[in-house]
Protein backbone atom coordinates (compact mmCIF):
# COMPACT_ATOMS: atom_id res chain seq x y z
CA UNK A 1 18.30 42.69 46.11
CA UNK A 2 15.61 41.22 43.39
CA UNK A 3 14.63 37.78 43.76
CA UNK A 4 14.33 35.16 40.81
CA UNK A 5 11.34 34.10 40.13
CA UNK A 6 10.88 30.43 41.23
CA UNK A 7 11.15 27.99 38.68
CA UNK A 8 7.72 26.23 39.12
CA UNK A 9 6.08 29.95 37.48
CA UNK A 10 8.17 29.62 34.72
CA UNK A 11 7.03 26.45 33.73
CA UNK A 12 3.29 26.93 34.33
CA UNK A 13 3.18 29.60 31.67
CA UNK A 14 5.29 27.75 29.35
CA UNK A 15 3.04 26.89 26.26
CA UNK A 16 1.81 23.15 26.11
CA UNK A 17 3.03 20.73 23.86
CA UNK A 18 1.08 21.64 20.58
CA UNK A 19 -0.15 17.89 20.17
CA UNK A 20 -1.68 17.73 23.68
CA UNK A 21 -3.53 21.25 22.94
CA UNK A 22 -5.26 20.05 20.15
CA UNK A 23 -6.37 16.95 21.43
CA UNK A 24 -8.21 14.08 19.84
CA UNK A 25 -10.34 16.02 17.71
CA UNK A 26 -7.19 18.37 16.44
CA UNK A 27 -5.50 15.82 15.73
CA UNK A 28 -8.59 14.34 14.10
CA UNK A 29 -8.96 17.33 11.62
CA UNK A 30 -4.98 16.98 11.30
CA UNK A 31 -5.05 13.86 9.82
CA UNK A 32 -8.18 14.65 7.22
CA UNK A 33 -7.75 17.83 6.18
CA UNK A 34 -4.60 17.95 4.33
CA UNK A 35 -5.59 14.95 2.27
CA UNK A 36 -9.19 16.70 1.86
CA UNK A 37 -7.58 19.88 0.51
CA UNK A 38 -5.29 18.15 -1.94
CA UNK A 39 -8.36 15.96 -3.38
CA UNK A 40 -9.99 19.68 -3.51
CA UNK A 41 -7.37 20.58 -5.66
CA UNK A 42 -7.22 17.41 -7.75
CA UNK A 43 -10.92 18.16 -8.49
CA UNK A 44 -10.88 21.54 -9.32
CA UNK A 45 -7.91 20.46 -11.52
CA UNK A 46 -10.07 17.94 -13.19
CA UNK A 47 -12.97 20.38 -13.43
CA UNK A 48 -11.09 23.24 -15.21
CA UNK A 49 -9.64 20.45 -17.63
CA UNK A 50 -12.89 19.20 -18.65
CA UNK A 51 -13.96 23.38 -19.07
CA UNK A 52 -11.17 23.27 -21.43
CA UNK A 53 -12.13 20.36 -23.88
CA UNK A 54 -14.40 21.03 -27.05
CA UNK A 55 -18.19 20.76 -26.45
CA UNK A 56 -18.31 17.00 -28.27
CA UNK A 57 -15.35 15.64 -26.26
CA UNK A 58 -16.62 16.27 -22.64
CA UNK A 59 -18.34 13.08 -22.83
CA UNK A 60 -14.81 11.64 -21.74
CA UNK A 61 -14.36 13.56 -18.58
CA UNK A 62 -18.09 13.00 -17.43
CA UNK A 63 -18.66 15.43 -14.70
CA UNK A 64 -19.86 14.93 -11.06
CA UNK A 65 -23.83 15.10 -11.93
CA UNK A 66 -22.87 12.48 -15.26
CA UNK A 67 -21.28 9.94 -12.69
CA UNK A 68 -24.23 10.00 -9.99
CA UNK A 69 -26.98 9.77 -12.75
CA UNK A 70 -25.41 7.11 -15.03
CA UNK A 71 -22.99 5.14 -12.54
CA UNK A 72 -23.06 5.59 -8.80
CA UNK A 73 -27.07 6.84 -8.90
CA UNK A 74 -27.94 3.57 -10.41
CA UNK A 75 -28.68 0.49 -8.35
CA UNK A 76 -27.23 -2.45 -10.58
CA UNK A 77 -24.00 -0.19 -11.07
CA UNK A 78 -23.72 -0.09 -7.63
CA UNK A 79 -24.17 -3.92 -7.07
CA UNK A 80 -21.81 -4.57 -10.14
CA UNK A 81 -18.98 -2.16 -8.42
CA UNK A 82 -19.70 -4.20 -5.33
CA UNK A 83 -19.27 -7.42 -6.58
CA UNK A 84 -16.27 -6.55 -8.69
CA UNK A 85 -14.63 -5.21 -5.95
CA UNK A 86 -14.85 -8.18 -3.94
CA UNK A 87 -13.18 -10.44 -7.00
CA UNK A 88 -10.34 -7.51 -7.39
CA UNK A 89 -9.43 -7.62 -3.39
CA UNK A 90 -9.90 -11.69 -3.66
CA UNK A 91 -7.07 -11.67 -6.19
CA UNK A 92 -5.01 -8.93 -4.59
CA UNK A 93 -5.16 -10.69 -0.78
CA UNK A 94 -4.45 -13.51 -2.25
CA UNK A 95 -1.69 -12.22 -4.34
CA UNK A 96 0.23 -10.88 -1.23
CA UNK A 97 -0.49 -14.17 0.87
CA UNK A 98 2.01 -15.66 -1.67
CA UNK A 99 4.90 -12.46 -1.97
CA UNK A 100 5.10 -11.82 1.97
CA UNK A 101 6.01 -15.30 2.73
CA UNK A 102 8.18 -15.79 -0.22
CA UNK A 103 9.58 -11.95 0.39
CA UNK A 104 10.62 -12.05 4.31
CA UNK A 105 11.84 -16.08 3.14
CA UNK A 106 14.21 -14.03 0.63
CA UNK A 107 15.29 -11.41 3.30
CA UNK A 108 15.99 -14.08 5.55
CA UNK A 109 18.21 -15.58 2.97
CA UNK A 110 19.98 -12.78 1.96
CA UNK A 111 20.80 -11.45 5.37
CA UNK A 112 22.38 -14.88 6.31
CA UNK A 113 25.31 -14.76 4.12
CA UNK A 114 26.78 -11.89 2.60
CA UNK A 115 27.53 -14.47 -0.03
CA UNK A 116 23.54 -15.45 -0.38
CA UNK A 117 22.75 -11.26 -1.13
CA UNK A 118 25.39 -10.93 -3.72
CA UNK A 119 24.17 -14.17 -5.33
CA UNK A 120 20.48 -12.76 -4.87
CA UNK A 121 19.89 -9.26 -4.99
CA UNK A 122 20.39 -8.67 -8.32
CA UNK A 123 18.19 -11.48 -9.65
CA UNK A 124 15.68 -9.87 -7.42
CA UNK A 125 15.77 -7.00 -9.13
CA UNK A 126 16.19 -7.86 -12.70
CA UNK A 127 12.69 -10.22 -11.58
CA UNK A 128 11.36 -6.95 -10.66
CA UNK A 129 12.39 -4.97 -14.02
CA UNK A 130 10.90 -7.02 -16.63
CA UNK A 131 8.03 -5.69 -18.20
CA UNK A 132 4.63 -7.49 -17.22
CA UNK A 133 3.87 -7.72 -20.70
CA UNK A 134 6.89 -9.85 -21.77
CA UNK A 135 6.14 -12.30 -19.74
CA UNK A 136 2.49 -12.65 -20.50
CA UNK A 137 2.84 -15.10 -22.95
CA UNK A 138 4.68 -17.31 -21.36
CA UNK A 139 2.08 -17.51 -17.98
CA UNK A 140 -0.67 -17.61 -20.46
CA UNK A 141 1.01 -21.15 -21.86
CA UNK A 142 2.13 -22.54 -18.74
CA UNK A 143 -1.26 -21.68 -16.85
CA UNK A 144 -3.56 -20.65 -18.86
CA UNK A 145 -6.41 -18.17 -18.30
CA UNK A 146 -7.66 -18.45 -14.99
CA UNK A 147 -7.40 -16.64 -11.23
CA UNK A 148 -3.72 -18.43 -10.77
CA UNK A 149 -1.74 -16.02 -13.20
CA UNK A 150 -3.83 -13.04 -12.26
CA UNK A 151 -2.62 -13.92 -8.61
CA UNK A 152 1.14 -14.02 -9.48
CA UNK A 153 1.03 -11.33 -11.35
CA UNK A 154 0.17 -9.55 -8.31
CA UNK A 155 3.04 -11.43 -6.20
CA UNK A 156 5.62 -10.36 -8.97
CA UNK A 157 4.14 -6.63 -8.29
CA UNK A 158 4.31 -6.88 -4.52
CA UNK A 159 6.99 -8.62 -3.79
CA UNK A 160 9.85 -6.75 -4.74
CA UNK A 161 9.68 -3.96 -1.41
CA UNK A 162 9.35 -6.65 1.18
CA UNK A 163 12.72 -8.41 0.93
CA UNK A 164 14.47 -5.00 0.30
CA UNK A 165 13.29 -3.43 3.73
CA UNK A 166 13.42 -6.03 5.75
CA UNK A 167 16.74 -6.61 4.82
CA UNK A 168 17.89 -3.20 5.66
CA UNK A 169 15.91 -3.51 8.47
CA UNK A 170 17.64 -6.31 9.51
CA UNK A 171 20.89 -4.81 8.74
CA UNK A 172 20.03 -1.93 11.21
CA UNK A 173 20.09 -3.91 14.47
CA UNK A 174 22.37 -2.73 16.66
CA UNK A 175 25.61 -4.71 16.49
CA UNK A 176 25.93 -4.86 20.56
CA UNK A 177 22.27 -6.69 20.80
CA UNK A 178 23.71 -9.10 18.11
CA UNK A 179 27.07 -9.40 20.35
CA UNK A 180 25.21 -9.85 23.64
CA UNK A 181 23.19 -12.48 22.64
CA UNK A 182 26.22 -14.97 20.89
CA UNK A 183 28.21 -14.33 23.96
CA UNK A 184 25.34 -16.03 26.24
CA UNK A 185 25.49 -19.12 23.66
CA UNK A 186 22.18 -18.41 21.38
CA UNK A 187 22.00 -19.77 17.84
CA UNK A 188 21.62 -17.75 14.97
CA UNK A 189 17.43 -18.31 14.49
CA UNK A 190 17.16 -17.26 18.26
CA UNK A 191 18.77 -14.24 17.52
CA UNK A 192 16.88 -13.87 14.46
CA UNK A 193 13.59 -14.40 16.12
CA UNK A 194 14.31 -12.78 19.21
CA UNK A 195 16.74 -10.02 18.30
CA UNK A 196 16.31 -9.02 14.61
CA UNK A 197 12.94 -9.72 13.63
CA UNK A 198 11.89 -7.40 16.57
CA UNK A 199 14.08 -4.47 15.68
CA UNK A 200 13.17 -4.98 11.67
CA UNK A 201 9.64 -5.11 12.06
CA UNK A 202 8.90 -1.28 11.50
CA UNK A 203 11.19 -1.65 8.49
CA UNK A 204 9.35 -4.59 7.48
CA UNK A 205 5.71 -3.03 7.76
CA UNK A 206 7.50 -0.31 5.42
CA UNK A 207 7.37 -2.74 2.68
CA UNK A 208 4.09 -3.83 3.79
CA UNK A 209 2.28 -1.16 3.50
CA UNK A 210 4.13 -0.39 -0.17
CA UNK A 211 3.22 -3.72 -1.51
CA UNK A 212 -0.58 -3.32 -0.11
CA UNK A 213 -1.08 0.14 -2.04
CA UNK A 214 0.22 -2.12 -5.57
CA UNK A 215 -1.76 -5.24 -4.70
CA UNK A 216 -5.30 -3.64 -6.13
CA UNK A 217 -3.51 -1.96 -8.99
CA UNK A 218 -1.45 -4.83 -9.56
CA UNK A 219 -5.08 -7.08 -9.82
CA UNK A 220 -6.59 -4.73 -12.15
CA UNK A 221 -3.54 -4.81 -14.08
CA UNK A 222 -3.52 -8.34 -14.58
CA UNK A 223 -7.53 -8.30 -15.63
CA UNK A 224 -6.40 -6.59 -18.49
CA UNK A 225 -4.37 -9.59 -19.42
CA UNK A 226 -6.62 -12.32 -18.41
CA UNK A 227 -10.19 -11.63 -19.15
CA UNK A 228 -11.67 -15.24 -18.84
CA UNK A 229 -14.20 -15.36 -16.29
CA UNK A 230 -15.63 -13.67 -13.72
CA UNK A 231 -13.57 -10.05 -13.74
CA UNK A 232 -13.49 -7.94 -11.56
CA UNK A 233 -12.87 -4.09 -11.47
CA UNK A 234 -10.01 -3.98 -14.28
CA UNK A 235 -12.63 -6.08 -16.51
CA UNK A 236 -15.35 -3.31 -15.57
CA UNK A 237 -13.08 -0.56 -17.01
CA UNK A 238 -12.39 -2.28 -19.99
CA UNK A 239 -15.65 -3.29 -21.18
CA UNK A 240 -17.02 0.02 -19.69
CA UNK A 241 -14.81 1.56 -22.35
CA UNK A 242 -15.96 -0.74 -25.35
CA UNK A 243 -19.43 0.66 -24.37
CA UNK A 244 -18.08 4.05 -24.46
CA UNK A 245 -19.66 4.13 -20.65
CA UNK A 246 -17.57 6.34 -19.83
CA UNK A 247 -19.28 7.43 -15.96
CA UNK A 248 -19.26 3.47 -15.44
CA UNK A 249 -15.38 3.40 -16.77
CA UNK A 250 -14.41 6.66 -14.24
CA UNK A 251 -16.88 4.79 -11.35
CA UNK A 252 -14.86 1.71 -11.17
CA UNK A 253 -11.49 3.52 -11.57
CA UNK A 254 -12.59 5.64 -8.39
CA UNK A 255 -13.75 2.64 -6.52
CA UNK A 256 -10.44 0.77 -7.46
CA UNK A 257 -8.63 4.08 -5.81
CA UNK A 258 -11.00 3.69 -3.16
CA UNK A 259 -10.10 0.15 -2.28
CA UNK A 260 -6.20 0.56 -2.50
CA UNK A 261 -6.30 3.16 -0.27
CA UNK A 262 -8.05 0.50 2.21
CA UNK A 263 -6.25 -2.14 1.90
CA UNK A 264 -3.06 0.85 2.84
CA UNK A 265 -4.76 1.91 5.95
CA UNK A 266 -5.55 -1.50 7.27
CA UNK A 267 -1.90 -2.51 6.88
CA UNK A 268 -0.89 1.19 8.17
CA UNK A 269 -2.96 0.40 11.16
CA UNK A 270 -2.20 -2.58 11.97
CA UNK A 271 1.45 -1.28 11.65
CA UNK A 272 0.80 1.31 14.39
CA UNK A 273 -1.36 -1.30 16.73
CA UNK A 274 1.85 -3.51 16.79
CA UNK A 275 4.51 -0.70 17.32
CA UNK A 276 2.70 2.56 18.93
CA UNK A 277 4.07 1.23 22.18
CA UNK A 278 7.50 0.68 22.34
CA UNK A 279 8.38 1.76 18.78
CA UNK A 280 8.52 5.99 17.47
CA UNK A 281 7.40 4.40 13.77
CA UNK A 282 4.32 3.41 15.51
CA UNK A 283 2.93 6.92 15.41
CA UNK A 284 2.01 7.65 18.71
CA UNK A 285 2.51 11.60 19.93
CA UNK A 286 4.18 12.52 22.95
C-alpha cells in the first residue's frame, strides 16, 4: 500500500511567490526598465525622424550632441533652466493649492444631495470644456497680466479630476459602514470624516495625481498667454523659438517633462506612504 507524500514536501518545493524572489532590487529593475525601454524607443523614433528630414531642416530636430553643446553643456543655460523651473513649479503649486480645496469642497457638495450633483455636475463640466483661449480675454481685463491669472489658469486645468473621483469615491463606500454608523446616532460630517473620507481617499489621490501631471503643463500653458514678467519655462520656449534656438527651445521642453513627471511621483508617493498599509491601491506586494 503506497503512502502519500506528506503535505509539508509538497509545499517546500512549491515555487515562491514571484515578487518575494526578486526582491528589492527585482523589483527595483521592474519599476525602471519598462519606462527606460519605451523612452529607448521614443528616441530612436525621434532619431530616425530627424534621418528623414532634408539636410537644411535638421536644425529643428537638433540632435543629442546639438543639445549638450548649445543648451544643457552651457553654464548660463543651465542656470536659466534652473531658475525658470522654479517660477513654472511656483505657479503650478500654487495653482493646485487653490483647485484641491475648491475640488474636494465641490465633491463634498455634490455627494450631499443628489439634488446638489444634478444642479452641479454639469456646470462642472461645461467649466471644464471651454477652450482656454476664449476666456483669455476676459482674465486679461479683469486681472490683468500678472502671476494671478497664470495661477487660475492652472486651477481651471486641475481641477476638473478631483471632484469627479472623489465623488465616486465617495459613492463607493460600502452602504452597511454608512448604516452602522446612523444607527449609533452620528451626524452626517462624522460619517463623512470618519467613514467616507477614509474609504475615498485612494479614489481621491486618483485625481491627485491626474491634476499634478497637468499642473506644469497647465503653467507653461498659461506663459504663453501672459508673458509680463519674470517667465518661466513656457516663456523660455517661446522666446527660444523667436531666436530660432532651437537646442534651448527642445532643453526647456525636456526639463518641463522632467518636472511634471516630479511633481507625479511625489504625489504618487505620498499616495502609497498614506495607503500601502491598510489599502491594496497603496502598492505594496504580498
Amino acid at each position: 500500500m503506497t503512502q502519500t507524500q506528506p503535505s509539508s514536501n509538497l509545499t517546500a518545493h512549491s515555487p515562491v511567490p514571484f515578487t518575494a524572489e526578486r526582491g528589492t532590487l527585482g523589483n527595483l529593475l521592474m519599476l525602471l526598465v519598462p519606462p527606460l525601454v519605451l523612452f529607448g524607443m521614443f528616441i530612436l523614433l525621434y532619431a530616425m525622424v530627424r534621418a528623414n528630414l532634408e539636410p537644411h531642416r535638421q536644425f529643428l530636430m537638433p540632435s543629442g550632441y546639438e543639445l549638450w553643446d548649445k543648451a544643457f553643456g552651457l553654464s548660463d543655460v543651465r542656470w536659466e533652466l534652473l531658475t525658470r523651473s522654479l517660477t513654472t513649479l511656483g505657479i503650478a503649486l500654487a495653482g493646485l493649492c487653490i483647485s484641491i480645496p475648491v475640488g474636494i469642497l465641490l465633491g463634498v457638495i455634490m455627494f450631499r444631495a443628489t439634488i446638489l450633483e444634478r444642479a452641479m455636475f454639469p456646470n462642472i463640466v461645461a467649466f471644464q470644456s471651454i477652450p482656454t483661449l476664449a476666456i483669455i480675454p476676459l482674465i486679461q481685463t479683469a486681472l490683468g497680466f500678472g502671476t494671478l491669472p497664470k495661477v487660475l489658469i492652472v486651477a481651471k486645468f486641475t481641477m476638473f479630476a478631483i471632484p469627479i473621483t472623489l465623488l465616486l469615491g465617495l459613492k463607493s463606500v460600502d452602504r452597511g459602514i454608512i448604516n452602522l454608523f446612523r444607527l449609533q446616532g452620528a451626524s452626517w460630517r462624522t460619517t463623512l470624516v470618519k467613514a467616507c473620507f477614509p474609504s475615498a481617499a485612494p479614489a481621491l489621490f486618483a485625481g491627485l495625481r491626474i491634476a499634478a501631471s497637468l499642473a506644469v503643463i497647465s503653467a507653461i500653458v498659461s506663459e504663453l498667454f501672459f508673458l509680463a514678467g519674470r517667465g518661466g519655462l513656457g516663456q523660455m520656449i517661446i522666446n527660444s523659438k523667436i531666436d530660432f534656438k532651437y537646442e534651448q527651445m527642445y532643453a526647456a521642453l525636456m526639463t518641463a517633462t522632467f518636472l511634471s513627471v516630479c511633481v507625479y511621483i511625489a504625489f504618487t508617493w505620498l499616495g502609497h506612504w498614506l495607503f500601502s498599509d491598510w489599502h491594496e491601491s497603496g502598492g505594496k506586494e504580498t
